[in-house]
Every structure is written in structure tokens, then in C-alpha cells.
Protein backbone atom coordinates (compact mmCIF):
# COMPACT_ATOMS: atom_id res chain seq x y z
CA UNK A 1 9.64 13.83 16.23
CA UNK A 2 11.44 14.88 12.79
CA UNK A 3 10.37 13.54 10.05
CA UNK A 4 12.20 10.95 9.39
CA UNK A 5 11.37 8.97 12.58
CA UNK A 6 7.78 9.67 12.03
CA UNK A 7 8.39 8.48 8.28
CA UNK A 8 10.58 5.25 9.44
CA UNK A 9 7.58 4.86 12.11
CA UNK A 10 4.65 4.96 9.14
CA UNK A 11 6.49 2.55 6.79
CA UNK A 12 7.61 0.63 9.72
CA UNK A 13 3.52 0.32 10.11
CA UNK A 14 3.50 -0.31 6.28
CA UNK A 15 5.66 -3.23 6.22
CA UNK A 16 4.17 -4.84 8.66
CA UNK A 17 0.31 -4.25 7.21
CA UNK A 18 1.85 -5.62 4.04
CA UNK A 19 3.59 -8.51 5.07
CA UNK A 20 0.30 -9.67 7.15
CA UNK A 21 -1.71 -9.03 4.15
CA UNK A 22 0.83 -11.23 1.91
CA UNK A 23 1.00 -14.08 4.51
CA UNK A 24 -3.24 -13.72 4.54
CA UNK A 25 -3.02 -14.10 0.94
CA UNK A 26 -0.34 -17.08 0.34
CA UNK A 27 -2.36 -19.13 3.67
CA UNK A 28 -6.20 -18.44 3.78
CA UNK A 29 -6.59 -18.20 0.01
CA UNK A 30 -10.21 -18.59 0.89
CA UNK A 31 -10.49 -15.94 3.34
CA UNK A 32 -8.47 -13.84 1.91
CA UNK A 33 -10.48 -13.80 -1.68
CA UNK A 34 -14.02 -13.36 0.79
CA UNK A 35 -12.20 -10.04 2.28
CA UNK A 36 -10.99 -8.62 -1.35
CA UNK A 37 -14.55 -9.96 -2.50
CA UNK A 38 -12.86 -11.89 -5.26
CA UNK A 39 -14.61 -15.20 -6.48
CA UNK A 40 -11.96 -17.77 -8.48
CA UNK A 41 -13.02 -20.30 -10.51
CA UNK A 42 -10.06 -20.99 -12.30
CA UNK A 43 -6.47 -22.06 -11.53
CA UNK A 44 -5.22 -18.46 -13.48
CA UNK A 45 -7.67 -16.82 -11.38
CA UNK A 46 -5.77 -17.92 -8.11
CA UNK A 47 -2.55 -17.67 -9.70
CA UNK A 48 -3.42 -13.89 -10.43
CA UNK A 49 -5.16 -13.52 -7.08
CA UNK A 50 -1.28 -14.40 -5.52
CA UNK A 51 0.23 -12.86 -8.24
CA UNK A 52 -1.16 -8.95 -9.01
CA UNK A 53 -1.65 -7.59 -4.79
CA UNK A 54 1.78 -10.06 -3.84
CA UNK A 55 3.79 -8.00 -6.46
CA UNK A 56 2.46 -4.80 -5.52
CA UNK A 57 2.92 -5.97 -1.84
CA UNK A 58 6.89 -6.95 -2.37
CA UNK A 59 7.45 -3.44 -4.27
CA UNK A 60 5.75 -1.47 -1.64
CA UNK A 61 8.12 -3.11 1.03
CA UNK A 62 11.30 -2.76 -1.08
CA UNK A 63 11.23 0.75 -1.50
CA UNK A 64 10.65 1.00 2.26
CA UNK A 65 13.57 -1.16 2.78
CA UNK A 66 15.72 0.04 0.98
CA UNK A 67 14.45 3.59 1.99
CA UNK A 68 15.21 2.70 5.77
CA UNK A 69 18.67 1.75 4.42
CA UNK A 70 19.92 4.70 2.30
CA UNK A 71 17.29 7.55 3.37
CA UNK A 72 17.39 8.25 -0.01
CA UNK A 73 14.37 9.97 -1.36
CA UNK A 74 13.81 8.28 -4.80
CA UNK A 75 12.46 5.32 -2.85
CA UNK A 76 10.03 7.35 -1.21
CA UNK A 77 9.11 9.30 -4.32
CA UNK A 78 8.38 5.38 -6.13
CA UNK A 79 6.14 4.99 -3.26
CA UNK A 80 4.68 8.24 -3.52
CA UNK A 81 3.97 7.02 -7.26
CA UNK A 82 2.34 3.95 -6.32
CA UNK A 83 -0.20 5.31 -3.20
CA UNK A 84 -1.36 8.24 -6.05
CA UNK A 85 -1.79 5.36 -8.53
CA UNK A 86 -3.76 3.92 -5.76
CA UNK A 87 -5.62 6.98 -4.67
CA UNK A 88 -6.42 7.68 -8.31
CA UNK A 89 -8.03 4.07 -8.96
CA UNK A 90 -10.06 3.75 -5.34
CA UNK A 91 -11.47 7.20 -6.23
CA UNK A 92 -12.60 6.69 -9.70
CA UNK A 93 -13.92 3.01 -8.73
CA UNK A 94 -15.84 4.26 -5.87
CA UNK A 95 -17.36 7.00 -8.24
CA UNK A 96 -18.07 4.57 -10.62
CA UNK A 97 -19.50 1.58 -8.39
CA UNK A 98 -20.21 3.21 -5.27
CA UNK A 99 -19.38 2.58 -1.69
CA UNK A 100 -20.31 -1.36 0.46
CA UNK A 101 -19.03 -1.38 3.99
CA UNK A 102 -17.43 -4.51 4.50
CA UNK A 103 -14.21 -5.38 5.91
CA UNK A 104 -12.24 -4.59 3.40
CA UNK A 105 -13.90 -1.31 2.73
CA UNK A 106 -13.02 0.06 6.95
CA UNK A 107 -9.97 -1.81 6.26
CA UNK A 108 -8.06 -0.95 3.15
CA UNK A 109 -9.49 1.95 1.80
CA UNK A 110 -8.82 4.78 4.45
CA UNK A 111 -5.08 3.67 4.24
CA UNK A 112 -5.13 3.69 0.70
CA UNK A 113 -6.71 6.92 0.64
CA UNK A 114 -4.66 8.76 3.72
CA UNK A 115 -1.54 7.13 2.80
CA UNK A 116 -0.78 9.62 -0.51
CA UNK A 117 -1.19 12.22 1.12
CA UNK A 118 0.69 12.06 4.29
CA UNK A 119 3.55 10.29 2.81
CA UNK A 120 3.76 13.15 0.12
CA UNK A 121 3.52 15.45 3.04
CA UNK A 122 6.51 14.00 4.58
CA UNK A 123 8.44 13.67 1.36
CA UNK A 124 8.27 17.26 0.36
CA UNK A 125 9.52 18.46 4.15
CA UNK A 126 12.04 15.59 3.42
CA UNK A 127 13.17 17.34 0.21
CA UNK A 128 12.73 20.90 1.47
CA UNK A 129 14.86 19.97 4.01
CA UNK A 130 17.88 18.13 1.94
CA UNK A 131 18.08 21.86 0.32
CA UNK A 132 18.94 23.54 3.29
């Protein structure tokens, strides 16, 4: 499998991750802020809780778009950006506040923490490749 397929085939698995986790968000409110382990007591706190993950959410699944439309590697590279942002942050908050198993925890952080650097994996044999 080059690596484009197996690139398509991981964002493919992306989108779809994403879009359940948006349509958890928008639908079971409730359930979704008991997974994250989010409390809101406020209207701006639910507001936020849609707002902040939904945004990050819709960019993430752009860039894949529009990456599965042009194969053009500056979408890629702003995902790229975004999982080491993420990487970054998970790392420094578990170092900070330590590690609970819960859902969320066997959930969302292995593919937070895998996803960096597989995808940059893939991107540099993507770029190596466009040399050639």
C-alpha cells in the first residue's frame, strides 16, 4: 500500500472519529461533557463546550478534505501542526496532573498521542517522494 492510500485510509478513519465525536457533542451534551469530564454550569460554559473541540473538529476534517481533493501537502502539514499542538498539550497536562483511566483517557489520548507521529511519518515519505 503506498502511502497515500494508507494516508487517505488514516484520515478516512479521522473523519469519521471526528464527525462521531461532533454529532456526540451537538446530541448528548450530557454524555458527552461526563466523557471529556467537563462540568457546565453556565450557558457560556456549554456554548464553549460546542464551540472550542467543534472548531477544532471542523478544521481537522477540512484539511483532510480538501487534502483527499488536491493531494496537496500543505493540508497535511496544517494537520501535522495541529496533532503536535496536541501532542505537546496531552504531554505536558499529563506531566502536570497525572494519568485517570476513564473512557476518555483509552479513548482519546492514544490517538492523540500516535496520530503526530505517524501522520508526520507519512508526510515526510510524501514530500521525499514529490522530490523525486
Amino acid at each position: 500500500m503506498g502511502n497515500k492510500n494508507l494516508l487517505k485510509l488514516i484520515l478516512s478513519g479521522g473523519i469519521l472519529f471526528l464527525t462521531i465525536l461532533s454529532l456526540f457533542i451537538i446530541f448528548a451534551r450530557d454524555e458527552a461533557q461526563e466523557f471529556y469530564g467537563l462540568t457546565s454550569t453556565t450557558v457560556t460554559g456549554d456554548a464553549n463546550f460546542l464551540f472550542y473541540p467543534l472548531t477544532i473538529y471542523m478544521f481537522l476534517i477540512f484539511c483532510s478534505v480538501m487534502y483527499f481533493k488536491t493531494e496537496q501537502l500543505k493540508y497535511l502539514e496544517a494537520i501535522l501542526l495541529m496533532c503536535s499542538a496536541f501532542l505537546t498539550v496531552r504531554v505536558f497536562s499529563l506531566a502536570i496532573s497525572g494519568v485517570e483511566i476513564s473512557d476518555f483517557t483509552l479513548i482519546a489520548v492514544p490517538a492523540e498521542i500516535l496520530l503526530c507521529p505517524i501522520i508526520g511519518y507519512l508526510w515526510y515519505r510524501e514530500k521525499e517522494n514529490s522530490k523525486v
